[in-house]
N, C-alpha and C. Protein backbone atom coordinates (compact mmCIF):
# COMPACT_ATOMS: atom_id res chain seq x y z
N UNK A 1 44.27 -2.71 -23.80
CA UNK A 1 42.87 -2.53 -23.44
C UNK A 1 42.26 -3.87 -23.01
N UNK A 2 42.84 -4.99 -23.70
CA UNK A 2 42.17 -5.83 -23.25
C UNK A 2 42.52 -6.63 -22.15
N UNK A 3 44.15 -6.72 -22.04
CA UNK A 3 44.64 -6.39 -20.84
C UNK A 3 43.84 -6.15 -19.45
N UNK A 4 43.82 -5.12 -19.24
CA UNK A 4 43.24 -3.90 -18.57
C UNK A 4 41.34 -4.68 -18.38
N UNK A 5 40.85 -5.13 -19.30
CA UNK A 5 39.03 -5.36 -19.18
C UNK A 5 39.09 -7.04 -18.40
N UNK A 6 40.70 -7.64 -19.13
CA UNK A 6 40.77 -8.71 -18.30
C UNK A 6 40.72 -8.88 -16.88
N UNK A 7 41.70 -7.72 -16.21
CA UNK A 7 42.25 -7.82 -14.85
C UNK A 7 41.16 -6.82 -13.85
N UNK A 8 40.51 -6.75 -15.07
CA UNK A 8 38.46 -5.56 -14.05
C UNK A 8 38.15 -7.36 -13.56
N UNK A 9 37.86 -7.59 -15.33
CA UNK A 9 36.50 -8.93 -14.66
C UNK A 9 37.20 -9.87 -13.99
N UNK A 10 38.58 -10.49 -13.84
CA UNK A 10 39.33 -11.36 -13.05
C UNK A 10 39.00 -10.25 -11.57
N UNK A 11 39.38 -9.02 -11.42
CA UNK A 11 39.15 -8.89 -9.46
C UNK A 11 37.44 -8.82 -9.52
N UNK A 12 36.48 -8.24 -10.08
CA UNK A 12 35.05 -8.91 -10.15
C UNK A 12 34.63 -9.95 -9.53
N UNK A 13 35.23 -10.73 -10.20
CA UNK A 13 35.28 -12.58 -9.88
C UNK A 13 35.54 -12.73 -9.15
N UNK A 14 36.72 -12.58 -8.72
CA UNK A 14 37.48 -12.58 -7.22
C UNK A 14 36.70 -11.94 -6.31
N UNK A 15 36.43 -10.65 -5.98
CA UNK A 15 35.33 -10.36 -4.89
C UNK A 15 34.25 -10.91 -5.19
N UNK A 16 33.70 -10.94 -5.82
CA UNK A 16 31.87 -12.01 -5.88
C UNK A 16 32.26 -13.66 -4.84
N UNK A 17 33.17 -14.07 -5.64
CA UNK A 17 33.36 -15.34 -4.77
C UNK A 17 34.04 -15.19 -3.45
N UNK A 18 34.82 -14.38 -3.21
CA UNK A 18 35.22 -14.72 -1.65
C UNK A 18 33.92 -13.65 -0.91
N UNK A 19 33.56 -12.58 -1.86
CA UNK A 19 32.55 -11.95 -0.72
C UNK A 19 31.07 -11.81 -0.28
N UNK A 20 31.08 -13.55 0.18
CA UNK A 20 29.96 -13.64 0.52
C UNK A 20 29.79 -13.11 1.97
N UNK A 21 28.56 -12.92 2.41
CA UNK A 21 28.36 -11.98 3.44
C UNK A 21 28.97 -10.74 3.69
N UNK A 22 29.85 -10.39 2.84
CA UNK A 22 30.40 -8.97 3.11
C UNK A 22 29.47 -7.91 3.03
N UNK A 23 30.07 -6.87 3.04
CA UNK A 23 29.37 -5.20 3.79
C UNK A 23 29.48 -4.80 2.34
N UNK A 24 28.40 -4.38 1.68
CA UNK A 24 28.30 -3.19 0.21
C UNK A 24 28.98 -2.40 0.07
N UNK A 25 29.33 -1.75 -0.58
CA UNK A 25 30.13 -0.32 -1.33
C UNK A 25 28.67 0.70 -1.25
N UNK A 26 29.15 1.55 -0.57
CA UNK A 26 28.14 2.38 -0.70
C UNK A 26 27.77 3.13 -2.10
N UNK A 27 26.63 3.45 -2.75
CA UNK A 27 27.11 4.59 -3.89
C UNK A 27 26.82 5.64 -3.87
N UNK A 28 27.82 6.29 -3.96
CA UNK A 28 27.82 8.08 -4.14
C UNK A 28 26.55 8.80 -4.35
N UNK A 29 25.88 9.22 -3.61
CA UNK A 29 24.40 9.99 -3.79
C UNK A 29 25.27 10.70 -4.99
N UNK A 30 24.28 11.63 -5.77
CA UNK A 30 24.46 12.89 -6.98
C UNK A 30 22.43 13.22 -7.15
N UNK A 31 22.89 14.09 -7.45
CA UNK A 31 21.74 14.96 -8.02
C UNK A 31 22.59 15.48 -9.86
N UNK A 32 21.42 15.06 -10.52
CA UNK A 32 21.66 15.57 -12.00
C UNK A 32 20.02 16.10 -12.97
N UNK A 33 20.10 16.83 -13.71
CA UNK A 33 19.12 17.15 -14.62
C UNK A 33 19.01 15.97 -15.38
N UNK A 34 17.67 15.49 -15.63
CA UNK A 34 17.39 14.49 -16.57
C UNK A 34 17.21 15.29 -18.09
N UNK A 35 16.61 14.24 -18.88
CA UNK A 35 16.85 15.38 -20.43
C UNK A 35 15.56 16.17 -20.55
N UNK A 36 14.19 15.89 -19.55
CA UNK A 36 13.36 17.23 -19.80
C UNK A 36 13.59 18.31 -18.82
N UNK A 37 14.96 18.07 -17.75
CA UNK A 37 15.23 19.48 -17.17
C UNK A 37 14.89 19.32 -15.62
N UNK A 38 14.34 18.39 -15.06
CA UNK A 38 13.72 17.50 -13.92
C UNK A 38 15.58 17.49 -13.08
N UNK A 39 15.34 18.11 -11.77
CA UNK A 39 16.46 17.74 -10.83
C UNK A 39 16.36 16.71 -10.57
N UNK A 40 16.94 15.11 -10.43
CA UNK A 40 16.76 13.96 -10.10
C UNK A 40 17.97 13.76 -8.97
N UNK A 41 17.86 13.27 -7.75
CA UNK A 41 18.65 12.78 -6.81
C UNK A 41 18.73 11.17 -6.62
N UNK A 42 19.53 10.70 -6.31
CA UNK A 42 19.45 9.10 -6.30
C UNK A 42 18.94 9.15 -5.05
N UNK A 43 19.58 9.47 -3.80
CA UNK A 43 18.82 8.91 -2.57
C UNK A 43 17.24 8.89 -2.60
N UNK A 44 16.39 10.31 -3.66
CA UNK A 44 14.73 10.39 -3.55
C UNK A 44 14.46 9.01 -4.70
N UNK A 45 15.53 8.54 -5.69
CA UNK A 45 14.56 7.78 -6.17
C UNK A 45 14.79 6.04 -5.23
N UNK A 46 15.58 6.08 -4.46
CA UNK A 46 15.55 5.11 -3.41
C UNK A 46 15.14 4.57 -3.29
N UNK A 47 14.00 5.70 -2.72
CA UNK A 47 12.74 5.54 -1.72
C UNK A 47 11.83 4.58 -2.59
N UNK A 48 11.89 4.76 -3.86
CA UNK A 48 11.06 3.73 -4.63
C UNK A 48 10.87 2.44 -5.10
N UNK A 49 12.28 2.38 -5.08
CA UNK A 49 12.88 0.85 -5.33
C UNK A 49 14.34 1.06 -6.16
N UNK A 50 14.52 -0.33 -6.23
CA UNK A 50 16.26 -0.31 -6.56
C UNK A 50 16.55 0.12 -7.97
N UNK A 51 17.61 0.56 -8.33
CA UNK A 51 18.23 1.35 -9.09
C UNK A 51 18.85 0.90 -10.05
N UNK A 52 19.00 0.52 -11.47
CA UNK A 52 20.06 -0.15 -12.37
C UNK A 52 20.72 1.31 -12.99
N UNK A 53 21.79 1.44 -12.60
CA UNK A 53 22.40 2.87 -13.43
C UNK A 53 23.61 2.29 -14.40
N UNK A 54 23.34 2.88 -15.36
CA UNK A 54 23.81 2.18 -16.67
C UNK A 54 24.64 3.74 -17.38
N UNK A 55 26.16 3.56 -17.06
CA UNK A 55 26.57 5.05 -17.93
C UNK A 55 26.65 4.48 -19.26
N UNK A 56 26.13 5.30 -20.20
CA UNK A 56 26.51 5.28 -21.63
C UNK A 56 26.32 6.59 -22.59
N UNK A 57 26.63 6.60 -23.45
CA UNK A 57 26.87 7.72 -24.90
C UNK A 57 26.42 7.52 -26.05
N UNK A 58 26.14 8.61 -26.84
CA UNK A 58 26.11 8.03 -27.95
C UNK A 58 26.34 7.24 -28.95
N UNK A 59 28.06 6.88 -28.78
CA UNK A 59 28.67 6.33 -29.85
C UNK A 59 29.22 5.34 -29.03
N UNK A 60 28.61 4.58 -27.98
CA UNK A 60 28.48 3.37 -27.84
C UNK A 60 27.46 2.80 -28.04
N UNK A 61 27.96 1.68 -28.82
CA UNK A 61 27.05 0.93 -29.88
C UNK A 61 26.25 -0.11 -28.58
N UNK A 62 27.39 -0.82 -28.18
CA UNK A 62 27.07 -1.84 -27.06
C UNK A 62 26.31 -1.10 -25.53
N UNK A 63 26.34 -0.22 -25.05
CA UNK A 63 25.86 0.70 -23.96
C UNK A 63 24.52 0.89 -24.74
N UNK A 64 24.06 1.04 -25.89
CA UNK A 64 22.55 1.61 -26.60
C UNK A 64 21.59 0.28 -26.72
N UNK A 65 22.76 -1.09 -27.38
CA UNK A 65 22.42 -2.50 -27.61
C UNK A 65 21.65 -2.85 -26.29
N UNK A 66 22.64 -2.57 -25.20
CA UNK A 66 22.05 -3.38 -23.47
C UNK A 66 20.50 -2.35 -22.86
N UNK A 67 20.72 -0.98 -22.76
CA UNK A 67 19.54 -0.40 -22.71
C UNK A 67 18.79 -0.94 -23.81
N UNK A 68 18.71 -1.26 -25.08
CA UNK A 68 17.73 -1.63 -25.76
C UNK A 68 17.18 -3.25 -25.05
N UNK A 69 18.11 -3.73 -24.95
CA UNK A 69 17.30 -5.31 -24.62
C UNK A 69 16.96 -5.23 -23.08
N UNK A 70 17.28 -4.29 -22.66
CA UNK A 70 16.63 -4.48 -20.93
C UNK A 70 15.09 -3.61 -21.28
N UNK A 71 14.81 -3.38 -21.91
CA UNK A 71 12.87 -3.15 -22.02
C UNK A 71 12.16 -4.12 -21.97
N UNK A 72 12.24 -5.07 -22.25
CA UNK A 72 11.14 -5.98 -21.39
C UNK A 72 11.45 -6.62 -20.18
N UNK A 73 13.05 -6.27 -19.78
CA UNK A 73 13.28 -6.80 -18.15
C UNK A 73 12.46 -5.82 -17.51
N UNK A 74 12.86 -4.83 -17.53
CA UNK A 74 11.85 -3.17 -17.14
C UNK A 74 10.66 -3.26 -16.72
N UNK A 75 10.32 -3.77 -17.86
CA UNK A 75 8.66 -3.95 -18.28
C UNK A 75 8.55 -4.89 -17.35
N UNK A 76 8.85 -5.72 -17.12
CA UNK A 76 7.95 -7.04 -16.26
C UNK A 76 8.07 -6.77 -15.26
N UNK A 77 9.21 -5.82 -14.57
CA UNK A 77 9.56 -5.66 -12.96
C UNK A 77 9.54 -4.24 -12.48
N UNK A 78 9.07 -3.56 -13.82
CA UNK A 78 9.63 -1.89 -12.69
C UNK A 78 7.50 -1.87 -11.74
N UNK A 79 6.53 -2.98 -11.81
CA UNK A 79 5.87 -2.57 -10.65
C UNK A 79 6.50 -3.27 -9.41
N UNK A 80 7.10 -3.51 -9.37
CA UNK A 80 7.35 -4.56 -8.10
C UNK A 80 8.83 -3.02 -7.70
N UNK A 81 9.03 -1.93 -8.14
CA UNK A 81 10.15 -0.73 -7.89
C UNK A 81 11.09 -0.92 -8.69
N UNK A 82 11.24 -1.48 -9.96
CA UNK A 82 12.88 -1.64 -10.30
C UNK A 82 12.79 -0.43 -11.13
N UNK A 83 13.93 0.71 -10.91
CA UNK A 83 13.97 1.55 -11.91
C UNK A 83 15.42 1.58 -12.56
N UNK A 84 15.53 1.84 -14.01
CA UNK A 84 16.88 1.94 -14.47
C UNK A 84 17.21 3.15 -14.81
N UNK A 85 17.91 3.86 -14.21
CA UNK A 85 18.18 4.92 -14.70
C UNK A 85 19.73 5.24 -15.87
N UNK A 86 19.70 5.66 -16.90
CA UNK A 86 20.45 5.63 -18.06
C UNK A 86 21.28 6.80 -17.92
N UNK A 87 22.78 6.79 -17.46
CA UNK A 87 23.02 7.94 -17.15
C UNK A 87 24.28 8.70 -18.83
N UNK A 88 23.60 9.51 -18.93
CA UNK A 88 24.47 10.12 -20.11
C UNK A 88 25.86 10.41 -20.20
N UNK A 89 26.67 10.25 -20.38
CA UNK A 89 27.84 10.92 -20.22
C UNK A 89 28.55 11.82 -21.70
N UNK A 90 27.58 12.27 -22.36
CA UNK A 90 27.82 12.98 -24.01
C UNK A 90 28.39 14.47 -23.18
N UNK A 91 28.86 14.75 -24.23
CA UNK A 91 29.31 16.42 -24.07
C UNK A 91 28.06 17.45 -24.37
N UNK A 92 28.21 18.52 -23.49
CA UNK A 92 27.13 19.27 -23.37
C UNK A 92 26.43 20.17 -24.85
N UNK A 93 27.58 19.97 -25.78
CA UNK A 93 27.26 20.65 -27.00
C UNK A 93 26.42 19.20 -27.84
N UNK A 94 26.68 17.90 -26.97
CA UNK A 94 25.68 17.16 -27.87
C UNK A 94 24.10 17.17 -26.84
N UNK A 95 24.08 17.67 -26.20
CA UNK A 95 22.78 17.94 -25.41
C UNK A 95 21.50 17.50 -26.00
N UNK A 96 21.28 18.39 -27.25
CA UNK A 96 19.86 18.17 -28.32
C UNK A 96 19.79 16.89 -29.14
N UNK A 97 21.30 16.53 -29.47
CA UNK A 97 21.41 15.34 -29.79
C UNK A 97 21.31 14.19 -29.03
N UNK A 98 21.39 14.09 -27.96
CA UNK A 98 21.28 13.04 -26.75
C UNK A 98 19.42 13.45 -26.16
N UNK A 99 18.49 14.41 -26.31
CA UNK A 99 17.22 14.53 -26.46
C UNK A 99 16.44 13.87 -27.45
N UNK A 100 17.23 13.98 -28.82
CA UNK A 100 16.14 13.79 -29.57
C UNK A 100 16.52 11.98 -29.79
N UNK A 101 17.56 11.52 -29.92
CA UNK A 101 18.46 9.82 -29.47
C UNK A 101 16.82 9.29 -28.63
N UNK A 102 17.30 10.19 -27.77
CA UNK A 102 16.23 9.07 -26.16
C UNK A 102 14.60 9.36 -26.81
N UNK A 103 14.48 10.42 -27.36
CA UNK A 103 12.61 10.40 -27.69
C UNK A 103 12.96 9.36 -29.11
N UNK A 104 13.78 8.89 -29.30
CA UNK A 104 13.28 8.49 -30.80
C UNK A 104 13.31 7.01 -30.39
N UNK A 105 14.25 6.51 -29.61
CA UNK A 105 14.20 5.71 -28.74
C UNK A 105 12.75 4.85 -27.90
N UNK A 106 12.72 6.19 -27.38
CA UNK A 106 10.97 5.92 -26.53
C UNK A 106 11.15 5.21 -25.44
N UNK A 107 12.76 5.28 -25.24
CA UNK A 107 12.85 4.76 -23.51
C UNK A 107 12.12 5.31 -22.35
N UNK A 108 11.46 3.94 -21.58
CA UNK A 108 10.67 4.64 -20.54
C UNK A 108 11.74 4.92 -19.34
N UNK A 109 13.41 4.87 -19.79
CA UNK A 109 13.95 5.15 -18.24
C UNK A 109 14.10 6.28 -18.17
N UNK A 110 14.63 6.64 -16.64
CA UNK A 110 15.01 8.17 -16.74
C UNK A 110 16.28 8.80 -17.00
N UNK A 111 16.37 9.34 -17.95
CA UNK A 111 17.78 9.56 -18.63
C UNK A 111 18.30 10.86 -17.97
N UNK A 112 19.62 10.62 -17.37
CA UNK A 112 19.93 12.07 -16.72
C UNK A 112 21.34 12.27 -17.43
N UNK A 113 21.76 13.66 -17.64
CA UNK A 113 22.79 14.05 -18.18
C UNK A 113 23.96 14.87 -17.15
N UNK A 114 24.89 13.90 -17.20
CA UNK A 114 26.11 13.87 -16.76
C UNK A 114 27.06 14.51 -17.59
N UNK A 115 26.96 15.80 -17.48
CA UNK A 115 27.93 16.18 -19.21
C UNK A 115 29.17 16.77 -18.82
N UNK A 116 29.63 17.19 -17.08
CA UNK A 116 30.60 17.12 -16.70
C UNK A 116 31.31 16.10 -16.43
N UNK A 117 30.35 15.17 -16.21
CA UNK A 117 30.79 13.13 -15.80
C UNK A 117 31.47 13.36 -14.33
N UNK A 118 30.53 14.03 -13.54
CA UNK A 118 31.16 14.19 -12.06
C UNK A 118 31.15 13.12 -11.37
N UNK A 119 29.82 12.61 -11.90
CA UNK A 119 29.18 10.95 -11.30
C UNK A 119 29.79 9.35 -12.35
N UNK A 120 30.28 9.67 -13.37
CA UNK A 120 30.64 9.10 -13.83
C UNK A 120 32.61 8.90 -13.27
N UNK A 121 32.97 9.96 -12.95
CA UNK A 121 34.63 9.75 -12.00
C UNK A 121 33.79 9.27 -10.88
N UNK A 122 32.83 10.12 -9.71
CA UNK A 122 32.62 9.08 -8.51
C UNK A 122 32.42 7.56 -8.21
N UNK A 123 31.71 7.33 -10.02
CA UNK A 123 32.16 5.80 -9.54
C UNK A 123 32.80 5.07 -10.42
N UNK A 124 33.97 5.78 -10.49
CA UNK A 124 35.15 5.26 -11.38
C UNK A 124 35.02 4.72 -12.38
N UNK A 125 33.96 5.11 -12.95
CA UNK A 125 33.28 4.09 -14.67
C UNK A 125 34.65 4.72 -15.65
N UNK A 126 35.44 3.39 -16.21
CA UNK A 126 36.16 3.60 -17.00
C UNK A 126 35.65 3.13 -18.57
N UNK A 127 34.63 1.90 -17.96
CA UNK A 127 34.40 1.35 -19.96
C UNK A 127 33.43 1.43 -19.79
N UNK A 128 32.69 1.67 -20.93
CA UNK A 128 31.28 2.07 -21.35
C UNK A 128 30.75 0.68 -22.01
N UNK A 129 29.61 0.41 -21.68
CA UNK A 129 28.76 0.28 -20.51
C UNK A 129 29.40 -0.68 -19.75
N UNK A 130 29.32 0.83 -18.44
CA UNK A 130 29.39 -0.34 -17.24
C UNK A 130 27.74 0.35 -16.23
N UNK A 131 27.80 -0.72 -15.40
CA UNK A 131 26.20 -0.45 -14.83
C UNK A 131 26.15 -0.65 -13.49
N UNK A 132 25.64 -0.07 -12.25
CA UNK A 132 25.45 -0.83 -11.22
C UNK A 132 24.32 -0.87 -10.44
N UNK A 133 24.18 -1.90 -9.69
CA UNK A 133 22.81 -2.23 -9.07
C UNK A 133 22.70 -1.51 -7.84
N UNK A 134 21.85 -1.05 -7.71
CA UNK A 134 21.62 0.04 -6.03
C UNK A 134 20.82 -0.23 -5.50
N UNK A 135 20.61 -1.51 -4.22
CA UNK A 135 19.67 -0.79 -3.28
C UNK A 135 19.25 -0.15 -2.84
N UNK A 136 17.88 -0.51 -2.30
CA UNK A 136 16.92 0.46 -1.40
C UNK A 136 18.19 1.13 -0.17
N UNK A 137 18.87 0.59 0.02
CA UNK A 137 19.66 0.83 1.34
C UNK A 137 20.65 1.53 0.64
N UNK A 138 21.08 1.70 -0.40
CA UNK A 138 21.74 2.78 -1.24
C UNK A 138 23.91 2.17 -1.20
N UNK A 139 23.27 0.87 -1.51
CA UNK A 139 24.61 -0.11 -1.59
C UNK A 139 24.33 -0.76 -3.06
N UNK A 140 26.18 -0.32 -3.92
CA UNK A 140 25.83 -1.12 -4.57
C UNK A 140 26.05 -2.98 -4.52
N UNK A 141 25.02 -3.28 -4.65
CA UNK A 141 25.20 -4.97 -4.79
C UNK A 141 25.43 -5.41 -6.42
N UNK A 142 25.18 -4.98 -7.62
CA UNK A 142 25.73 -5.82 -8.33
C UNK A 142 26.50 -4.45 -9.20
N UNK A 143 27.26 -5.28 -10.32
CA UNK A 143 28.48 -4.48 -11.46
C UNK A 143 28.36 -4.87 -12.54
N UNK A 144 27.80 -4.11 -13.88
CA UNK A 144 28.10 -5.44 -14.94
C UNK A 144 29.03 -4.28 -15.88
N UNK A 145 29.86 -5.02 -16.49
CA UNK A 145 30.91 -4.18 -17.49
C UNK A 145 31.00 -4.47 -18.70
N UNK A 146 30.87 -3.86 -19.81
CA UNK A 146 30.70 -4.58 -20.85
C UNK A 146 28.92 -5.44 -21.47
N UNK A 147 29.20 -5.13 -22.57
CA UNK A 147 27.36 -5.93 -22.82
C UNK A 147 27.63 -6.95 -23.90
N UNK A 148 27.16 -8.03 -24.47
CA UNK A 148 26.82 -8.94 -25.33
C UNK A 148 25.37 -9.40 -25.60
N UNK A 149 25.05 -9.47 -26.45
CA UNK A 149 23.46 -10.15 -26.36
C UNK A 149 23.57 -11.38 -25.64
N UNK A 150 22.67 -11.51 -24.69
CA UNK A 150 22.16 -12.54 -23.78
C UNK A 150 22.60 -11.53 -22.39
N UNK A 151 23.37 -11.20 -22.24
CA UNK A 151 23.71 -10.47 -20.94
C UNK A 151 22.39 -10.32 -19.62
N UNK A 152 21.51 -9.48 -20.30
CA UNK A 152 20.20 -9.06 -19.86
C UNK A 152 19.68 -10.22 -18.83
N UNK A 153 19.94 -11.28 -19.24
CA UNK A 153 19.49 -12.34 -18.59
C UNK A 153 20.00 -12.76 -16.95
N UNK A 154 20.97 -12.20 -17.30
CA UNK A 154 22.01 -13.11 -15.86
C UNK A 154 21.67 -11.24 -15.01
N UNK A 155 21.50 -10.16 -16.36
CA UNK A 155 21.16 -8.91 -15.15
C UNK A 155 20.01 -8.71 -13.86
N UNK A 156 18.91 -9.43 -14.94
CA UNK A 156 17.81 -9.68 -14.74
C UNK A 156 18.00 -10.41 -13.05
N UNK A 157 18.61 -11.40 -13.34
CA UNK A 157 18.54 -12.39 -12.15
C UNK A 157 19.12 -11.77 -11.18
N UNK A 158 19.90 -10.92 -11.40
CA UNK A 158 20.35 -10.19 -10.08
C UNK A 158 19.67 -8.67 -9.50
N UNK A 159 18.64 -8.78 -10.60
CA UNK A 159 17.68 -7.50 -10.30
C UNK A 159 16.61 -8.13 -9.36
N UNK A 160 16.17 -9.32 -9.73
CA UNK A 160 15.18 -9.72 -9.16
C UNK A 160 15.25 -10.11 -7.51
N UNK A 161 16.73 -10.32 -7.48
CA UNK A 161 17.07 -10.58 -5.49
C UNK A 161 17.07 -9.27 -5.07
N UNK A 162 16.71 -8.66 -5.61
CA UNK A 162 16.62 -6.95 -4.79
C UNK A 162 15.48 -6.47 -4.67
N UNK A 163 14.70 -6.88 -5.62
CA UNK A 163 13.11 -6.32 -5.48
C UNK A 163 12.01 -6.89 -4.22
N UNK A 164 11.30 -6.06 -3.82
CA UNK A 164 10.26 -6.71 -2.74
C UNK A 164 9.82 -8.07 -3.53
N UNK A 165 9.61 -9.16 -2.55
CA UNK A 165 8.35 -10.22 -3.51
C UNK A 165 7.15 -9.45 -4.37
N UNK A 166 6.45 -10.72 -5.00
CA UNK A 166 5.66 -10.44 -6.04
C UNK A 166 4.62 -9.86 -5.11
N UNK A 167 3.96 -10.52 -4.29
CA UNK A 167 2.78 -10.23 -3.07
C UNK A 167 2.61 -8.95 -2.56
N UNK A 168 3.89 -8.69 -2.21
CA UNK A 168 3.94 -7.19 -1.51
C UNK A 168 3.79 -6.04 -2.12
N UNK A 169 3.24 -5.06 -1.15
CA UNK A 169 2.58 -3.56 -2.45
C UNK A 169 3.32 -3.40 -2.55
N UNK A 170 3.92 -2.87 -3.83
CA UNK A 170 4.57 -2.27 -5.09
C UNK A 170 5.31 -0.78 -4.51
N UNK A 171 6.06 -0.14 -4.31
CA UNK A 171 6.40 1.19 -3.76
C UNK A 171 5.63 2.27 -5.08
N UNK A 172 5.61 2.85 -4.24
CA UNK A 172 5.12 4.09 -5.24
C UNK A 172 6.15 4.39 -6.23
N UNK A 173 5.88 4.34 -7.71
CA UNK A 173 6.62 5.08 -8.52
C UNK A 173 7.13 6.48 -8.99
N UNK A 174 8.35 6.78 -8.77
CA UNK A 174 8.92 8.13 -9.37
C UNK A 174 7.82 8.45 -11.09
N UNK A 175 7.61 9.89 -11.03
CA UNK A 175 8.05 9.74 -12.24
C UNK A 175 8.75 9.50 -13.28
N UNK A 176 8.09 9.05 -14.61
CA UNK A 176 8.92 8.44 -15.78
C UNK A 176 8.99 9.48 -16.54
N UNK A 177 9.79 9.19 -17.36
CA UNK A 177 10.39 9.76 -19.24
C UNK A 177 8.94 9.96 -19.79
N UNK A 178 8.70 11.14 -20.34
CA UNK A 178 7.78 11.51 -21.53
C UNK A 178 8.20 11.56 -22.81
């Protein structure tokens, strides 16, 4: 396993540094139910601003740890469009359990449930949490795999080269999590 998490973040590394100026990976549009039942499509939330999609589960400890410390990255940037969307990947018989997790929580992202993990094979997420950054142009530009405390920080910085400047109006916001 560790093997295997080595030779992810060694080719990581390797494309970040030789690919400067290169062409994005596109990411897989999907449409999924969020947890109050809301059809959510990635290309409509686009339109709003860029995207942090973060697969995780319940019984990852570290996937719950990184959504927990990205609330005040959230907070300071989702007016300027940054939205994170938290994508579930629990089994459908934990459904109520992955509802009542996120209200107790009080995450303002939008949590959608992946309980076939159709979107979770499209973009080949093998370790939990892994996350990726989506432009407005619907490319992903960043990858993060794995979480540690401090992480948030270096995410942050790569959230912030995607967002409009501070000056510029704000895109209209999707609705949020109740």
């Amino acid at each position: 396993m560790k093997k295997a998490l080595l030779l992810v973040v060694a080719f990581l590394f390797f494309a970040a540094a030789f690919g400067a100026g290169k062409k994005y990976e596109p990411a897989p549009d999907f449409t999924l139910r969020d947890v109050n039942g809301n059809e959510v499509t990635l290309h409509d939330l686009l339109k709003h601003g860029p995207v942090y999609l973060e697969c995780w589960d319940l019984p990852c400890v570290n996937c719950i740890a990184e959504l927990d410390a990205l609330l005040p990255v959230y907070d300071s940037l989702k007016d300027r469009g940054l939205q994170i969307v938290a994508l579930s990947v629990d089994k459908p018989a934990d459904e109520n359990r992955v509802r009542a997790f996120v209200r107790a929580k009080k995450w303002p992202y939008i949590v959608l449930l992946d309980q076939q993990q159709r979107v979770k094979k499209a973009y080949n997420i093998i370790i939990k949490p892994t996350a990726y950054l989506i432009n407005m142009n619907g490319e992903i530009v960043y990858t993060h795999i794995g979480y540690k405390k401090g992480d948030e920080k270096r995410i942050a910085e790569e959230m912030v080269k995607w967002l409009p400047p501070r000056d510029s109006v704000p895109p209209e916001q999707p609705p949020q999590e109740k």
